[in-house]
Protein backbone atom coordinates (compact mmCIF):
# COMPACT_ATOMS: atom_id res chain seq x y z
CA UNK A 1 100.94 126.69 110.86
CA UNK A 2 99.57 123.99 112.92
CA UNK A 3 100.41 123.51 116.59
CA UNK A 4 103.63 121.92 117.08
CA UNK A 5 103.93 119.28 119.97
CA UNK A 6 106.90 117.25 121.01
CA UNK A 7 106.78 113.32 120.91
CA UNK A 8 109.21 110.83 122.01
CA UNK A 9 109.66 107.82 120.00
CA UNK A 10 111.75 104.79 120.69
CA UNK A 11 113.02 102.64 117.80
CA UNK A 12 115.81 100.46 117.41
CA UNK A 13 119.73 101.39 116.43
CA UNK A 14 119.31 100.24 112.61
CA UNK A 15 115.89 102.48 112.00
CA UNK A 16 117.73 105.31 114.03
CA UNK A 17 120.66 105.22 112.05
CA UNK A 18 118.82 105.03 109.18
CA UNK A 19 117.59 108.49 109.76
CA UNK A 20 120.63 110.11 110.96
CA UNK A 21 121.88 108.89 107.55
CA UNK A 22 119.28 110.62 105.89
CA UNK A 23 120.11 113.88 107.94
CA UNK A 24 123.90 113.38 107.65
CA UNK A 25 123.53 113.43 103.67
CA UNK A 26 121.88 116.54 103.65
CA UNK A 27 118.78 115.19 102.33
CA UNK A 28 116.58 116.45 105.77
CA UNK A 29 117.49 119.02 107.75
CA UNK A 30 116.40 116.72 110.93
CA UNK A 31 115.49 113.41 111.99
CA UNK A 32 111.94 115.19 112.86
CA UNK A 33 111.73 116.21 109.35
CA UNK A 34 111.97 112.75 108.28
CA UNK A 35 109.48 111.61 110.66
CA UNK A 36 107.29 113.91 109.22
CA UNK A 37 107.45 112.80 105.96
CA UNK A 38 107.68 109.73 107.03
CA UNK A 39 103.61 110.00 108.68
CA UNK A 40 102.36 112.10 105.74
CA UNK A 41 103.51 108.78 103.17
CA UNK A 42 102.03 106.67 105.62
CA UNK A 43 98.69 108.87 105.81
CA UNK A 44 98.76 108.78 101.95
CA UNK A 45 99.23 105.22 101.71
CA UNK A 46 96.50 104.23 104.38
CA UNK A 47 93.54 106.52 102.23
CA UNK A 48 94.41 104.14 99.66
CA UNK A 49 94.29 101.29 101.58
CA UNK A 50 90.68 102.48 102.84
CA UNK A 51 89.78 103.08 98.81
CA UNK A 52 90.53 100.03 98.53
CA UNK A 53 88.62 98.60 101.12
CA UNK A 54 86.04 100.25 100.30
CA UNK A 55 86.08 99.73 96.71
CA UNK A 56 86.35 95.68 97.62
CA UNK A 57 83.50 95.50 100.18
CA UNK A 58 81.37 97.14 97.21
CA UNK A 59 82.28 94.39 94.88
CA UNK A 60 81.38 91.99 97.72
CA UNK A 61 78.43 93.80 98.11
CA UNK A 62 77.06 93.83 94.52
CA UNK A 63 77.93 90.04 94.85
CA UNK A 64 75.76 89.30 97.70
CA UNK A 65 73.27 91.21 96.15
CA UNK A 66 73.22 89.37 92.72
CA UNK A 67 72.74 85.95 94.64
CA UNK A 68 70.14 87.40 96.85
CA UNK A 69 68.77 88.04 93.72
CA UNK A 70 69.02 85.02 92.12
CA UNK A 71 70.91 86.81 89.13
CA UNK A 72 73.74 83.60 89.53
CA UNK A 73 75.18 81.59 86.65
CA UNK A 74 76.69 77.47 87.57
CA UNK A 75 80.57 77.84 87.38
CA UNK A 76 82.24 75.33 85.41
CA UNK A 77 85.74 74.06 87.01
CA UNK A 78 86.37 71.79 84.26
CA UNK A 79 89.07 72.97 81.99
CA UNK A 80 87.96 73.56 78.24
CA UNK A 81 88.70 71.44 75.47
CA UNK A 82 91.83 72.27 73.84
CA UNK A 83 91.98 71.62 69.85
């Protein structure tokens, strides 16, 4: 198991009660154990962020690339003829 450090966190009554709720109902068996869950969802959800990112700046990338290029078509804003 990894080393296990203490932390102090400060947060205001309505998060705190939130997860003394969530300790209260049985569904944690402490407000550390919902902290910790709490960081690993956040860790999840900021690798996907970074895919993301990453997955965007590519795009950009490729774009910049394909004008560099000269590989660019004229956009047309004008709406097409409906029959």
């Amino acid at each position: 198991m990894a080393e296990v450090e203490r932390l102090t966190v400060t947060m205001p009554a309505d998060m705190l009660a939130v997860l003394k709720a969530a300790v209260d109902s049985g569904d944690y068996a402490s407000t550390s154990e919902v902290i910790r869950e709490a960081v690993r969802d956040w860790k999840m959800k900021r690798a996907l962020q970074m895919q993301e990112f990453v997955a965007r700046k590519a795009d950009i990338d490729q774009g910049l690339a394909d004008v560099a290029a000269g590989r660019v078509t004229e956009f047309n804003s004008a709406p097409l003829n409906q029959s």
